[in-house]
N, C-alpha and C. Protein backbone atom coordinates (compact mmCIF):
# COMPACT_ATOMS: atom_id res chain seq x y z
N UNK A 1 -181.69 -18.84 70.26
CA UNK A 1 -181.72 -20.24 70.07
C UNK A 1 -182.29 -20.89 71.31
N UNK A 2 -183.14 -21.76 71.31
CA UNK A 2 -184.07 -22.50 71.91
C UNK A 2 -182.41 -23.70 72.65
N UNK A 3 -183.45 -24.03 73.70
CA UNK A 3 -182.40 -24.79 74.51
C UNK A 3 -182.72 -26.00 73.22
N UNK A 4 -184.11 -26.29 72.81
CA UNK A 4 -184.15 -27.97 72.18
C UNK A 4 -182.84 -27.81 70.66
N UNK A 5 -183.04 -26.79 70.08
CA UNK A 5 -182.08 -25.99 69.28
C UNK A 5 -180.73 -26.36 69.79
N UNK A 6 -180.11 -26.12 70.82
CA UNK A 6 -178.79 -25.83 71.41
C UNK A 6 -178.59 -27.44 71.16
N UNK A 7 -179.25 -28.10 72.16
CA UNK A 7 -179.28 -29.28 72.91
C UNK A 7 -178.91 -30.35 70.96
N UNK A 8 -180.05 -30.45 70.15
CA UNK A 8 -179.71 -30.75 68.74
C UNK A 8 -178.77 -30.29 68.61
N UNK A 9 -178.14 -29.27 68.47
CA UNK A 9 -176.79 -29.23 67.68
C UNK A 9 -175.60 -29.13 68.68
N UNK A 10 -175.69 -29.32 70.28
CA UNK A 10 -174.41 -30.20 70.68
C UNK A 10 -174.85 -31.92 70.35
N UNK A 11 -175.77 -32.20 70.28
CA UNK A 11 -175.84 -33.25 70.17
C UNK A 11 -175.50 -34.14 68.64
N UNK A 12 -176.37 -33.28 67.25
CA UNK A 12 -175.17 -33.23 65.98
C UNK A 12 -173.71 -32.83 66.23
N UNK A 13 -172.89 -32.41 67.14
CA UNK A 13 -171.51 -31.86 67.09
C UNK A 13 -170.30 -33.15 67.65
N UNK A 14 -172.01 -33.45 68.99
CA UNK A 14 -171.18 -35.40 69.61
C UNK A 14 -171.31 -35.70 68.71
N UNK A 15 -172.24 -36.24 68.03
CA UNK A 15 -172.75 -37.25 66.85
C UNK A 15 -171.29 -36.99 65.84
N UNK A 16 -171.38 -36.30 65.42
CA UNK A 16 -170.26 -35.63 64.35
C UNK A 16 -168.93 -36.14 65.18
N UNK A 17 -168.60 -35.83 66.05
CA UNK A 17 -167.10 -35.86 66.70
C UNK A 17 -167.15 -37.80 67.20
N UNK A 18 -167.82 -38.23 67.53
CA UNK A 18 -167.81 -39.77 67.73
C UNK A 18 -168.20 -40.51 66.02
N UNK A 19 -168.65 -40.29 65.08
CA UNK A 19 -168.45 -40.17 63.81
C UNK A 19 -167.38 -40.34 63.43
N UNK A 20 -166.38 -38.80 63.82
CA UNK A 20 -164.79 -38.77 63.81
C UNK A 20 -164.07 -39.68 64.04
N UNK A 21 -164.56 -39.63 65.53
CA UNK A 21 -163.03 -40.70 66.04
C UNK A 21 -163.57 -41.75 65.93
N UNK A 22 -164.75 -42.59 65.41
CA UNK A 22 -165.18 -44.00 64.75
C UNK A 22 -163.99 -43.81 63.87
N UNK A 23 -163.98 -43.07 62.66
CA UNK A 23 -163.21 -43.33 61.45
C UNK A 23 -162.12 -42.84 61.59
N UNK A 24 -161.66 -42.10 62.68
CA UNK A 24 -160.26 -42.54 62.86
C UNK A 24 -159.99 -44.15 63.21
N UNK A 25 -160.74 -44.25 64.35
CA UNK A 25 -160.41 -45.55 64.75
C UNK A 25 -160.46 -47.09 64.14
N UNK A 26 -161.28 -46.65 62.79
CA UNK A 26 -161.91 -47.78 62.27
C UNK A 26 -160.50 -47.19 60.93
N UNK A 27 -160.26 -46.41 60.70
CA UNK A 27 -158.88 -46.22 59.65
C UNK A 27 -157.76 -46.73 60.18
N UNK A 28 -157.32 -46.30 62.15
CA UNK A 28 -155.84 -47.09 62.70
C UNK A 28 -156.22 -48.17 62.70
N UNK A 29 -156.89 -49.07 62.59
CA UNK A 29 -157.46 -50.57 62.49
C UNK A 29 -156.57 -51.07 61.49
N UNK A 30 -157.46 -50.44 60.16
CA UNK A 30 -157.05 -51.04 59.27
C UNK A 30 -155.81 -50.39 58.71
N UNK A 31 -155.39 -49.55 59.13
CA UNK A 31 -153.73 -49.29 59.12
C UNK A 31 -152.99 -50.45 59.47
N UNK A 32 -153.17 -50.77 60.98
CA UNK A 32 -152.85 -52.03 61.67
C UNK A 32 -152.57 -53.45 60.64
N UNK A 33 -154.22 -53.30 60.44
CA UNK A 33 -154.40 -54.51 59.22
C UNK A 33 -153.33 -54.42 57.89
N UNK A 34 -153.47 -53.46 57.33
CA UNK A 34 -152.64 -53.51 56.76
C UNK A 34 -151.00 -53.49 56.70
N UNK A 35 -150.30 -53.02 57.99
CA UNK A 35 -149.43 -53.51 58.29
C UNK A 35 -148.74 -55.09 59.16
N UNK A 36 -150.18 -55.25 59.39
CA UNK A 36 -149.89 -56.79 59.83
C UNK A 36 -150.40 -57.67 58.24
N UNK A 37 -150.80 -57.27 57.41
CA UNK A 37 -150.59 -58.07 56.41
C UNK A 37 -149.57 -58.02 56.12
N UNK A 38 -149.10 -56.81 55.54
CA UNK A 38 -147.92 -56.42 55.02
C UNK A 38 -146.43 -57.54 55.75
N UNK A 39 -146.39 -57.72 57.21
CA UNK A 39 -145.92 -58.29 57.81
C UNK A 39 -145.69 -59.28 57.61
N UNK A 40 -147.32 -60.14 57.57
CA UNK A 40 -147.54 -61.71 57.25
C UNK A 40 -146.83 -62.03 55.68
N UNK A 41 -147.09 -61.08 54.97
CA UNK A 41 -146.42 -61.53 53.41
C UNK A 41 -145.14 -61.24 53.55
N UNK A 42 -144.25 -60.39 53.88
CA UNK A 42 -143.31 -60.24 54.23
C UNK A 42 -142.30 -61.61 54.81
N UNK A 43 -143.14 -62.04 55.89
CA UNK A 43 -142.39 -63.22 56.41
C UNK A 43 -142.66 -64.41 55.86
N UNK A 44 -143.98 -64.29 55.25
CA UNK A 44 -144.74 -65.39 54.37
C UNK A 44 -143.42 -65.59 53.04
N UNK A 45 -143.20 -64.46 52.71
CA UNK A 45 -142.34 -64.59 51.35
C UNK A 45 -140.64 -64.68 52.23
N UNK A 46 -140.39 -64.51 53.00
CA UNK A 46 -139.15 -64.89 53.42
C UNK A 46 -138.76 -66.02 54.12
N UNK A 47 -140.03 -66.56 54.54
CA UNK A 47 -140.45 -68.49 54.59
C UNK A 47 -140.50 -68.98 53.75
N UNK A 48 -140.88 -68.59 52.40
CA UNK A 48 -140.61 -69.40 51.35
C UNK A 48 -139.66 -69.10 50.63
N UNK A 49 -139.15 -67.88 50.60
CA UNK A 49 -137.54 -67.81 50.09
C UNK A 49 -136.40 -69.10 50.64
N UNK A 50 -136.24 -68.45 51.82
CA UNK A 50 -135.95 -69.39 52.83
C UNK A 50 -136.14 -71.38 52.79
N UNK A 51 -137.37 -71.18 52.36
CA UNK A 51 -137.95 -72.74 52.24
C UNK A 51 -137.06 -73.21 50.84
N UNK A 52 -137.05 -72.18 49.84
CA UNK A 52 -136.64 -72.44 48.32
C UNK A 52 -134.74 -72.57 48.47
N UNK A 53 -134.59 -71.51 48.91
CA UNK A 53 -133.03 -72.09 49.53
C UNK A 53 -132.54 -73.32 49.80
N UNK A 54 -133.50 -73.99 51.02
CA UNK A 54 -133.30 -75.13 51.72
C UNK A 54 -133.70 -76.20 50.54
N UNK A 55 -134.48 -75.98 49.30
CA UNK A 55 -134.80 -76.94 48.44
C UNK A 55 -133.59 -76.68 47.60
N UNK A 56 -132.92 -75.77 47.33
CA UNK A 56 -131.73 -75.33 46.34
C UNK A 56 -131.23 -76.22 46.64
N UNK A 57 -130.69 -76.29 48.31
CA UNK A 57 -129.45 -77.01 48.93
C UNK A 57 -129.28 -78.23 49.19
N UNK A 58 -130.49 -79.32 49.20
CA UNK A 58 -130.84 -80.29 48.94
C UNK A 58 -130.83 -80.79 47.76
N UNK A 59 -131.49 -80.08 46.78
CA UNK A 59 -131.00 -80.51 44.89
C UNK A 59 -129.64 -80.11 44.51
N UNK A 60 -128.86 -79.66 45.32
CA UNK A 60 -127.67 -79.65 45.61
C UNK A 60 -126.54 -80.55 45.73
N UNK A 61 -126.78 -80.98 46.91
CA UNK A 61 -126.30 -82.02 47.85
C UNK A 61 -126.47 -83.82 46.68
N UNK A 62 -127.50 -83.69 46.85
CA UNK A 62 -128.17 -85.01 45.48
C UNK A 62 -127.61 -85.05 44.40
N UNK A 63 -127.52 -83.90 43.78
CA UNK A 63 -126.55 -83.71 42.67
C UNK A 63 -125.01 -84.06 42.50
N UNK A 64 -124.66 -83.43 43.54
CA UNK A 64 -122.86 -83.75 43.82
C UNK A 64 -123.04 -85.24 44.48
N UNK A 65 -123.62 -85.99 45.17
CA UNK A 65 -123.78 -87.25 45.43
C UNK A 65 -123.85 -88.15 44.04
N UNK A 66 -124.91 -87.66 43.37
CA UNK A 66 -124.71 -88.70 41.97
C UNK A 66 -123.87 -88.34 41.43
N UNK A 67 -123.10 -87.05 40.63
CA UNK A 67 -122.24 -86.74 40.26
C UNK A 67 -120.75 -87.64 40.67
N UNK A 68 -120.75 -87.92 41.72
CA UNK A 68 -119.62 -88.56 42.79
C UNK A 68 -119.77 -90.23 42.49
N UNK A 69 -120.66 -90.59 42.55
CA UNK A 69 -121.65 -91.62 42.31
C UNK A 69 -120.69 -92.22 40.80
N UNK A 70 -121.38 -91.34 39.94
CA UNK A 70 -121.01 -91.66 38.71
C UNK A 70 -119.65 -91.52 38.11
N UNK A 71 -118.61 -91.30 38.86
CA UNK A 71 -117.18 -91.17 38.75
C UNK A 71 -116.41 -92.05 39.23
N UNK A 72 -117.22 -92.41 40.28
CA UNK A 72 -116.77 -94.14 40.89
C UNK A 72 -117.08 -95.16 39.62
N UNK A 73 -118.67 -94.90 39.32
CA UNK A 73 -118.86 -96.18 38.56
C UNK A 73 -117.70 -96.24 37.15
N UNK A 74 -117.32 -94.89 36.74
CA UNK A 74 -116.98 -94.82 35.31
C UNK A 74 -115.41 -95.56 36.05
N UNK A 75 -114.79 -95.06 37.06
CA UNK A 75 -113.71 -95.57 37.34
C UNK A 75 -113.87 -96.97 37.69
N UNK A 76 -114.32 -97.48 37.84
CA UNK A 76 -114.89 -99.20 38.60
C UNK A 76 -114.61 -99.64 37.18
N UNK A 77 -115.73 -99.29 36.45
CA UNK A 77 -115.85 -100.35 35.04
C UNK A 77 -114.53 -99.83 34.07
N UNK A 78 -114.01 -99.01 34.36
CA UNK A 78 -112.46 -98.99 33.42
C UNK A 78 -111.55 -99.99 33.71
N UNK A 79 -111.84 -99.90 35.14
CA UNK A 79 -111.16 -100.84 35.76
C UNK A 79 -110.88 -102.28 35.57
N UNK A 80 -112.02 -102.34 35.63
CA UNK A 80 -112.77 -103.68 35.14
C UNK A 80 -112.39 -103.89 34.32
N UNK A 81 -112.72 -103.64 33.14
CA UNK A 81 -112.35 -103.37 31.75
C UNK A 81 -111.21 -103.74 31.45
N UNK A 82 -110.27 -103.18 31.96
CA UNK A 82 -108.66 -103.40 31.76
C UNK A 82 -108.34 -104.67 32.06
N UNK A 83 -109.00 -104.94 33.25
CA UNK A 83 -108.44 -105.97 34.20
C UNK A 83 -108.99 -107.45 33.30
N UNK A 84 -110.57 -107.57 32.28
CA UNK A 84 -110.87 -108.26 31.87
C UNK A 84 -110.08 -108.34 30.22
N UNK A 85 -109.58 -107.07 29.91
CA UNK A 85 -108.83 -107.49 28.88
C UNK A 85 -107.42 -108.31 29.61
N UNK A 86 -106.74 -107.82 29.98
CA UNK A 86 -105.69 -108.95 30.80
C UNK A 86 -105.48 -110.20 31.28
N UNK A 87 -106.88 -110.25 31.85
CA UNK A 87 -107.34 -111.91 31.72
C UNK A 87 -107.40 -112.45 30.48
N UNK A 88 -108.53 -112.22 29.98
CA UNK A 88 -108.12 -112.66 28.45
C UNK A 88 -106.91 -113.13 27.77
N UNK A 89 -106.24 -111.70 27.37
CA UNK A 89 -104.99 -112.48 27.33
C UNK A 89 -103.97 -113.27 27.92
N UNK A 90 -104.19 -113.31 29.37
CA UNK A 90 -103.52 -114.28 30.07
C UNK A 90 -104.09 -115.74 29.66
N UNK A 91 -105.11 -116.08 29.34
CA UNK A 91 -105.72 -117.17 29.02
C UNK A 91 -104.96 -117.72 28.03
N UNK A 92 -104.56 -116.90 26.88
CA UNK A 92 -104.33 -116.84 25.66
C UNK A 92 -103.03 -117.18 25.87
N UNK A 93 -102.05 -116.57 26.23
CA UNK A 93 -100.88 -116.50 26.20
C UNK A 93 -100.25 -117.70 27.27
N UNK A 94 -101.17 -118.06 28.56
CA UNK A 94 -101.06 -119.61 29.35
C UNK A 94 -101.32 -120.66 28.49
N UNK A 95 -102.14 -120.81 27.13
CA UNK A 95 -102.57 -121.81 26.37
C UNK A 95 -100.83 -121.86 25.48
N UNK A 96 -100.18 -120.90 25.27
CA UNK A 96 -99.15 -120.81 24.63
C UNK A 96 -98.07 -121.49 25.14
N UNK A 97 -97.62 -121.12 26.28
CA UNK A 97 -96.95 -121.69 26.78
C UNK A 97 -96.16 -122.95 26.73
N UNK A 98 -96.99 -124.00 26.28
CA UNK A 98 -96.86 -125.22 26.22
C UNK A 98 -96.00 -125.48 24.94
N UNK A 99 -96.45 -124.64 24.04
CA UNK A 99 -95.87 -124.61 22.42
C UNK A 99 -95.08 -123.90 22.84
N UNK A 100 -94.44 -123.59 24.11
CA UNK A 100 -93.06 -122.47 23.78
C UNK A 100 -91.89 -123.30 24.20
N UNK A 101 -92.72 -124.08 25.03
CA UNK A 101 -91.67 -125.19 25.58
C UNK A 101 -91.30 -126.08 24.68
N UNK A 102 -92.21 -126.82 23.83
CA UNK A 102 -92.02 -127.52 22.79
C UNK A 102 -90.90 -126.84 21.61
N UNK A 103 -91.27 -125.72 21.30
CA UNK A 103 -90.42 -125.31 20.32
C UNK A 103 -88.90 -125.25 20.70
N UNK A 104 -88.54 -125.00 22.55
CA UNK A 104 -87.07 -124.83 22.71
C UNK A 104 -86.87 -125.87 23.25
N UNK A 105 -88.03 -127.23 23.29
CA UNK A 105 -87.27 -128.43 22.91
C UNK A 105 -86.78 -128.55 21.80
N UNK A 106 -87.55 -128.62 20.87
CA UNK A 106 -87.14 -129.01 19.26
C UNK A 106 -86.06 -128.00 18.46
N UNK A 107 -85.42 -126.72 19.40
CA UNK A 107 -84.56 -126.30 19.06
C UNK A 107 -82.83 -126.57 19.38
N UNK A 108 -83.24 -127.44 20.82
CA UNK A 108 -82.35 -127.80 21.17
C UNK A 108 -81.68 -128.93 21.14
N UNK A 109 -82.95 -129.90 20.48
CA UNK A 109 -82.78 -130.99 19.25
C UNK A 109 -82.01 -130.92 18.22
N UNK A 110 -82.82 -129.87 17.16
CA UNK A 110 -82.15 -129.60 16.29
C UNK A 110 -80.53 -129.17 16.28
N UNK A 111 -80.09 -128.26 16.89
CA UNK A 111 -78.92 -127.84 17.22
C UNK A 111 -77.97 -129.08 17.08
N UNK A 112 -78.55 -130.41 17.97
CA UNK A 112 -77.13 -131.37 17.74
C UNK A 112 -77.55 -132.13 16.09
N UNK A 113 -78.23 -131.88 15.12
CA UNK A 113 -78.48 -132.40 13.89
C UNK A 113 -77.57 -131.45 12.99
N UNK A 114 -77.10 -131.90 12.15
CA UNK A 114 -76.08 -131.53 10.98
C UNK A 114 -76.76 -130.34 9.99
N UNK A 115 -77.94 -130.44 9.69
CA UNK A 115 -78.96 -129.54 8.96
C UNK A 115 -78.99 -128.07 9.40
N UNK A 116 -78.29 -127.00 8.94
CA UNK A 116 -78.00 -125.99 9.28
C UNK A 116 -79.34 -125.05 8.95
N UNK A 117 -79.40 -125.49 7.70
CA UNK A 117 -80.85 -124.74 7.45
C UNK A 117 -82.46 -125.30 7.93
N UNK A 118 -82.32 -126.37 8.37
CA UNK A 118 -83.48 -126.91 8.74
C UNK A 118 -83.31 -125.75 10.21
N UNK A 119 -82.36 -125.93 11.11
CA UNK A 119 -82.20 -125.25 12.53
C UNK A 119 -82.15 -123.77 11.93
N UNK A 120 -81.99 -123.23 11.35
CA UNK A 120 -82.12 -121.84 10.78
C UNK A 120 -83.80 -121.70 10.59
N UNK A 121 -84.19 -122.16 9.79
CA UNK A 121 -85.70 -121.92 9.42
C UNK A 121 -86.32 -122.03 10.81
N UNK A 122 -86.27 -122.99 11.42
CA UNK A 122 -86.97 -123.17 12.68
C UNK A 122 -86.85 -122.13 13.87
N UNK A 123 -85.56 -121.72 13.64
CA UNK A 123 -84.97 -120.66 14.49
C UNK A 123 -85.47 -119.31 14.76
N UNK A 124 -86.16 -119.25 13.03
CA UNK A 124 -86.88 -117.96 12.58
C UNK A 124 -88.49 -117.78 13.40
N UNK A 125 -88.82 -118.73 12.65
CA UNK A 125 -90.13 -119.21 13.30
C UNK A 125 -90.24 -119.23 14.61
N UNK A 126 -89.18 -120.04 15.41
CA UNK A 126 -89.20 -119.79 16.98
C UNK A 126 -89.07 -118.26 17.63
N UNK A 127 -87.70 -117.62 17.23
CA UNK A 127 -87.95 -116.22 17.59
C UNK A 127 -89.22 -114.94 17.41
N UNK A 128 -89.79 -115.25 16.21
CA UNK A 128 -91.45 -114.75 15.62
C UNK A 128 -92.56 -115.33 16.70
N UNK A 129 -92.28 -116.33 17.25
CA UNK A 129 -93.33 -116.55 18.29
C UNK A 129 -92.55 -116.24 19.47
N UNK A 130 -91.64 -116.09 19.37
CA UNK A 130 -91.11 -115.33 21.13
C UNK A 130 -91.26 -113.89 20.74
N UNK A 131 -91.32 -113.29 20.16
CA UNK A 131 -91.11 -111.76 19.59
C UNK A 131 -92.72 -111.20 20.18
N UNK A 132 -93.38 -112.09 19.25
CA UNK A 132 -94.78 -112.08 19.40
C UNK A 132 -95.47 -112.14 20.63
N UNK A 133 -95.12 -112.83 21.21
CA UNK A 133 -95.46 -113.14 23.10
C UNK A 133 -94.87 -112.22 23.15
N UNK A 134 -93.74 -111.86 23.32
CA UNK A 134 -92.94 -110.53 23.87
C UNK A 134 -94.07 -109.56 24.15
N UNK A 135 -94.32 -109.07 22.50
CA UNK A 135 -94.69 -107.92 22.55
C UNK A 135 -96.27 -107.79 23.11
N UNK A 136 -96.95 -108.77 23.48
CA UNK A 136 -98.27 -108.92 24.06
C UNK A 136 -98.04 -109.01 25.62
N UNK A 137 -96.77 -108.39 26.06
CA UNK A 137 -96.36 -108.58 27.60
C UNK A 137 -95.87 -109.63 27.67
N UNK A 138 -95.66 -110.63 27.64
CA UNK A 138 -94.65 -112.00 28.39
C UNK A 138 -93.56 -111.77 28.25
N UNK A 139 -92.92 -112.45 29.61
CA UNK A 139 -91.95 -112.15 29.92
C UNK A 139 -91.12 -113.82 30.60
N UNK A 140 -89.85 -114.02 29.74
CA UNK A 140 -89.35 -115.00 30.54
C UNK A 140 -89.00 -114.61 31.39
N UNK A 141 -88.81 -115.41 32.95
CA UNK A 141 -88.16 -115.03 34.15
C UNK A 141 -86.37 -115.88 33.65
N UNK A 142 -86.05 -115.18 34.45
CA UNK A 142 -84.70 -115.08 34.24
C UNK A 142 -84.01 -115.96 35.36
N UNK A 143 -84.15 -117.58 35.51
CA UNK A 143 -83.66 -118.16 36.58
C UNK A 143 -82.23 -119.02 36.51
N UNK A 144 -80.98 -119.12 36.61
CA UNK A 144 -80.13 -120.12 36.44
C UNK A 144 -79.63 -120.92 37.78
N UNK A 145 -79.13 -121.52 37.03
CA UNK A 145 -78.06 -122.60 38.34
C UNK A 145 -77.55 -121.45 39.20
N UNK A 146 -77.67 -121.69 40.43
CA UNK A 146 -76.80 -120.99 41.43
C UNK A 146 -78.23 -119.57 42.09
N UNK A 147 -78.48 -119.33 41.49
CA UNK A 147 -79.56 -118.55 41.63
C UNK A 147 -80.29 -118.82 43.35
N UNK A 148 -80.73 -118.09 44.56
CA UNK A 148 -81.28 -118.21 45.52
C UNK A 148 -82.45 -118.70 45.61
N UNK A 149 -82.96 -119.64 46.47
CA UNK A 149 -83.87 -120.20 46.39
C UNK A 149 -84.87 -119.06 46.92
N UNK A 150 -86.61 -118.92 45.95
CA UNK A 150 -87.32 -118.17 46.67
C UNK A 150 -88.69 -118.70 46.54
N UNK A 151 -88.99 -119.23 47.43
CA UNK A 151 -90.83 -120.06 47.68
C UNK A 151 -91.62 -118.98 47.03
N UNK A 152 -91.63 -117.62 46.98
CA UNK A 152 -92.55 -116.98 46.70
C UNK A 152 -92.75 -116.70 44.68
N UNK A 153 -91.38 -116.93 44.66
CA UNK A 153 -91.24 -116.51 42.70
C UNK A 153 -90.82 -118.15 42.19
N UNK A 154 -90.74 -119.02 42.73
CA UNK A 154 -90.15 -120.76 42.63
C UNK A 154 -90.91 -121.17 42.76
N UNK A 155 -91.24 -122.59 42.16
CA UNK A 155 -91.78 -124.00 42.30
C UNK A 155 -90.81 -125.16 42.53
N UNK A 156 -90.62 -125.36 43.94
CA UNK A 156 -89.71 -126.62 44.17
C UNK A 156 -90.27 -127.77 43.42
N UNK A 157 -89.63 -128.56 42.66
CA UNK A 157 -90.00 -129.89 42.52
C UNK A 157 -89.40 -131.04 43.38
N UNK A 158 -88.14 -130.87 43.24
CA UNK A 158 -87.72 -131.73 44.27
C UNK A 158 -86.24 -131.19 44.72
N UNK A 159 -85.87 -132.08 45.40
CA UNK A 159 -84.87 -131.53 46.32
C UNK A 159 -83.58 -132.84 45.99
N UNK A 160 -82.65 -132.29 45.68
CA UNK A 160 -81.50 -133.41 45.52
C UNK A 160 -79.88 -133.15 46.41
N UNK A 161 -79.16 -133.98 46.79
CA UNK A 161 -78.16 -133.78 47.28
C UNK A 161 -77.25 -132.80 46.90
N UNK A 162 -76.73 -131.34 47.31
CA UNK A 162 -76.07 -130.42 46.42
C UNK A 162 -74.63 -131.22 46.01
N UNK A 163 -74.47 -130.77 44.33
CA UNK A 163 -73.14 -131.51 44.40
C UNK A 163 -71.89 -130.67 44.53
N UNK A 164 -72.44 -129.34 45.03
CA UNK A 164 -71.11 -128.72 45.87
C UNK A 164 -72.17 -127.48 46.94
N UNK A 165 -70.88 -127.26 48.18
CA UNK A 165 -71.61 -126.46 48.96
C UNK A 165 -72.04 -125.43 48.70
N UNK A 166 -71.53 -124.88 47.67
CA UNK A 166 -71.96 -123.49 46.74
C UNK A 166 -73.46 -123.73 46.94
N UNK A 167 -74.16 -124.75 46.62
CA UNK A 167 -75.64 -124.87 45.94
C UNK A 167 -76.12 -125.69 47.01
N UNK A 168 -75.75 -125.62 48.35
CA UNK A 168 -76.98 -125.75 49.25
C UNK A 168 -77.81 -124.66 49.50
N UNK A 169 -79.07 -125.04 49.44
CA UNK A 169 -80.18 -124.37 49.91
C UNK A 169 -80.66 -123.21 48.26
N UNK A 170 -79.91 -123.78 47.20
CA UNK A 170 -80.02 -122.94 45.90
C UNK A 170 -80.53 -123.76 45.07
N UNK A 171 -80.88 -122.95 43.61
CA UNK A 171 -80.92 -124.08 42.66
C UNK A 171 -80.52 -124.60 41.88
N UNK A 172 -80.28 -125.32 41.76
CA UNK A 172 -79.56 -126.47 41.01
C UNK A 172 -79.82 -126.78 39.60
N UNK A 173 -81.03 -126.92 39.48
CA UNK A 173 -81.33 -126.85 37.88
C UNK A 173 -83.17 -126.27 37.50
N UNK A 174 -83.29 -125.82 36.48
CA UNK A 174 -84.34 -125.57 36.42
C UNK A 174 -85.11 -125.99 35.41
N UNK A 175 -85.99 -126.87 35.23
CA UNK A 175 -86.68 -127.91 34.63
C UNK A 175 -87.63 -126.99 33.88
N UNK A 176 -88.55 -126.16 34.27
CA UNK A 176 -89.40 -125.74 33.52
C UNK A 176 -89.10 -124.35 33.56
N UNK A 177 -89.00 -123.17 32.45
CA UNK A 177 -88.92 -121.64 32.84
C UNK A 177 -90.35 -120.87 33.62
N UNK A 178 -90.19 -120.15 34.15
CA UNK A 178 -91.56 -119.51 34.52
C UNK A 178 -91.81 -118.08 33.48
N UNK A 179 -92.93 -117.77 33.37
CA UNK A 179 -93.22 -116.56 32.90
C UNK A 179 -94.10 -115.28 33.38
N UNK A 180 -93.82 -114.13 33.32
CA UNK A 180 -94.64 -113.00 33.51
C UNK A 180 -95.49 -112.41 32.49
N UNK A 181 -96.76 -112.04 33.16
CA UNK A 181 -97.45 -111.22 32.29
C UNK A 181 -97.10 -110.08 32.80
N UNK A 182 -96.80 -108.91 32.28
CA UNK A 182 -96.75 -107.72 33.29
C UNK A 182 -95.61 -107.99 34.36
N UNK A 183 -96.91 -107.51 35.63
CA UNK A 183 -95.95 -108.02 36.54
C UNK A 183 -96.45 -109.52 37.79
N UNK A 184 -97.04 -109.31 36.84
CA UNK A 184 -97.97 -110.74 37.67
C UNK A 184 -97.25 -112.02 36.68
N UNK A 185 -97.08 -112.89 37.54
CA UNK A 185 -96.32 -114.25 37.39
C UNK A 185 -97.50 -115.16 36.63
N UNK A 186 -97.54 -115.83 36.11
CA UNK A 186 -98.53 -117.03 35.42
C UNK A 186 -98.01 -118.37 35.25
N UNK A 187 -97.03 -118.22 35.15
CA UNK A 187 -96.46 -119.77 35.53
C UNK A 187 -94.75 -119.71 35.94
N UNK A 188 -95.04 -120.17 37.61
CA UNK A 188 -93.96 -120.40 38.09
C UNK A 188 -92.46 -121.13 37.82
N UNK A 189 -91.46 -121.22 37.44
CA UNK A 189 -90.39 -121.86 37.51
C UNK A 189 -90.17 -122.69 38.17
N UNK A 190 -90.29 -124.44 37.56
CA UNK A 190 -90.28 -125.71 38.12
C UNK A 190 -88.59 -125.50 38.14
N UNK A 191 -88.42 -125.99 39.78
CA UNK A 191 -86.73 -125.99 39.81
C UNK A 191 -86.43 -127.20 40.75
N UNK A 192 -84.94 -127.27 40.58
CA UNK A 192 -84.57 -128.47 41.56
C UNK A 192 -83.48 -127.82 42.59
N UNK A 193 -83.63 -127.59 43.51
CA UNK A 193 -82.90 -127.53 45.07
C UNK A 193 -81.94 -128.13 45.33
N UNK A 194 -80.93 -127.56 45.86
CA UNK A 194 -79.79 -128.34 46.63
C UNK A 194 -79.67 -128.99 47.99
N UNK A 195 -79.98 -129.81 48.19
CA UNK A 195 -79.98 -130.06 50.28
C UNK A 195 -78.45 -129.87 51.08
């Protein structure tokens, strides 16, 4: 073999062996590459896992807020509700009033008249409209002579000389009854005081 011979085929053998380690080197590359993709999607998809979580926990949060939201309102307007039926009938049953007084005037009229059945019939009729208030909540208050004076459940009208010491600073007589709805008062008890 000729040196130009030799010289060609170490020189095909470099050629060949730098060939080699090109495509090794150009294969750990893209080994590389492909494990740094692999990487990037990896964290790419655990950033958006991650991201989708943080959106879970937010449509979350919003949710139990309106949810919360809407348990107030349903409780508010029941509320309401109740409270505007009660008015109502307080309206109703304050317009009454006046006819209740009237009637236990005219019962206590009747009583000194001789007519047993006239005060019977009326009697009927009167208890049917106290029955009736009754049962729609009203309530007479329960005030007599001797009874403690109290500014907060009383309406002083006036104040008169007590005609015994028993009934200073008490009451003495009570001119108008008061009534309850419930437990709320609607018209106070006009009374008269002892000094």
């Amino acid at each position: 073999m000729s040196r130009k011979e030799n010289n060609a085929q170490h020189n095909k053998e470099v050629k060949d062996q730098v060939e080699e380690n090109l495509n090794d080197a150009i294969e750990e590359v893209e080994q590389l590459d492909d494990q740094e993709n692999e990487q990037a999607e990896e964290s790419a998809e655990a950033s958006q896992e991650e991201k989708l979580k943080q959106d879970l926990e937010k449509e979350k949060d919003k949710f139990l807020r309106l949810f919360a939201e809407f348990e107030n309102y349903k409780r508010r307007t029941s509320k309401e509700r109740l409270e505007l039926f009660k008015t109502a009938n307080q309206e109703v049953l304050t317009a009454m009033l006046p006819v209740m007084d009237d009637f236990d005037r005219a019962m206590n009229e009747l009583k000194k008249s001789a007519d047993k059945d006239l005060l019977q019939g009326v009697g009927l009729i009167h208890n049917k409209l106290r029955e009736t208030l009754k049962n729609k909540g009203l309530e007479r208050m329960t005030v007599e002579q001797g009874d403690a004076f109290d500014s907060e459940i009383h309406e002083a009208v006036t104040q008169i000389p007590a005609p015994s010491d028993k009934l200073k600073g008490k009451i003495v007589d009570v001119i108008e009854p008061g009534y309850k709805l419930g437990e709320r008062i609607i018209r106070y008890p006009k009374v008269v005081t002892g000094q």
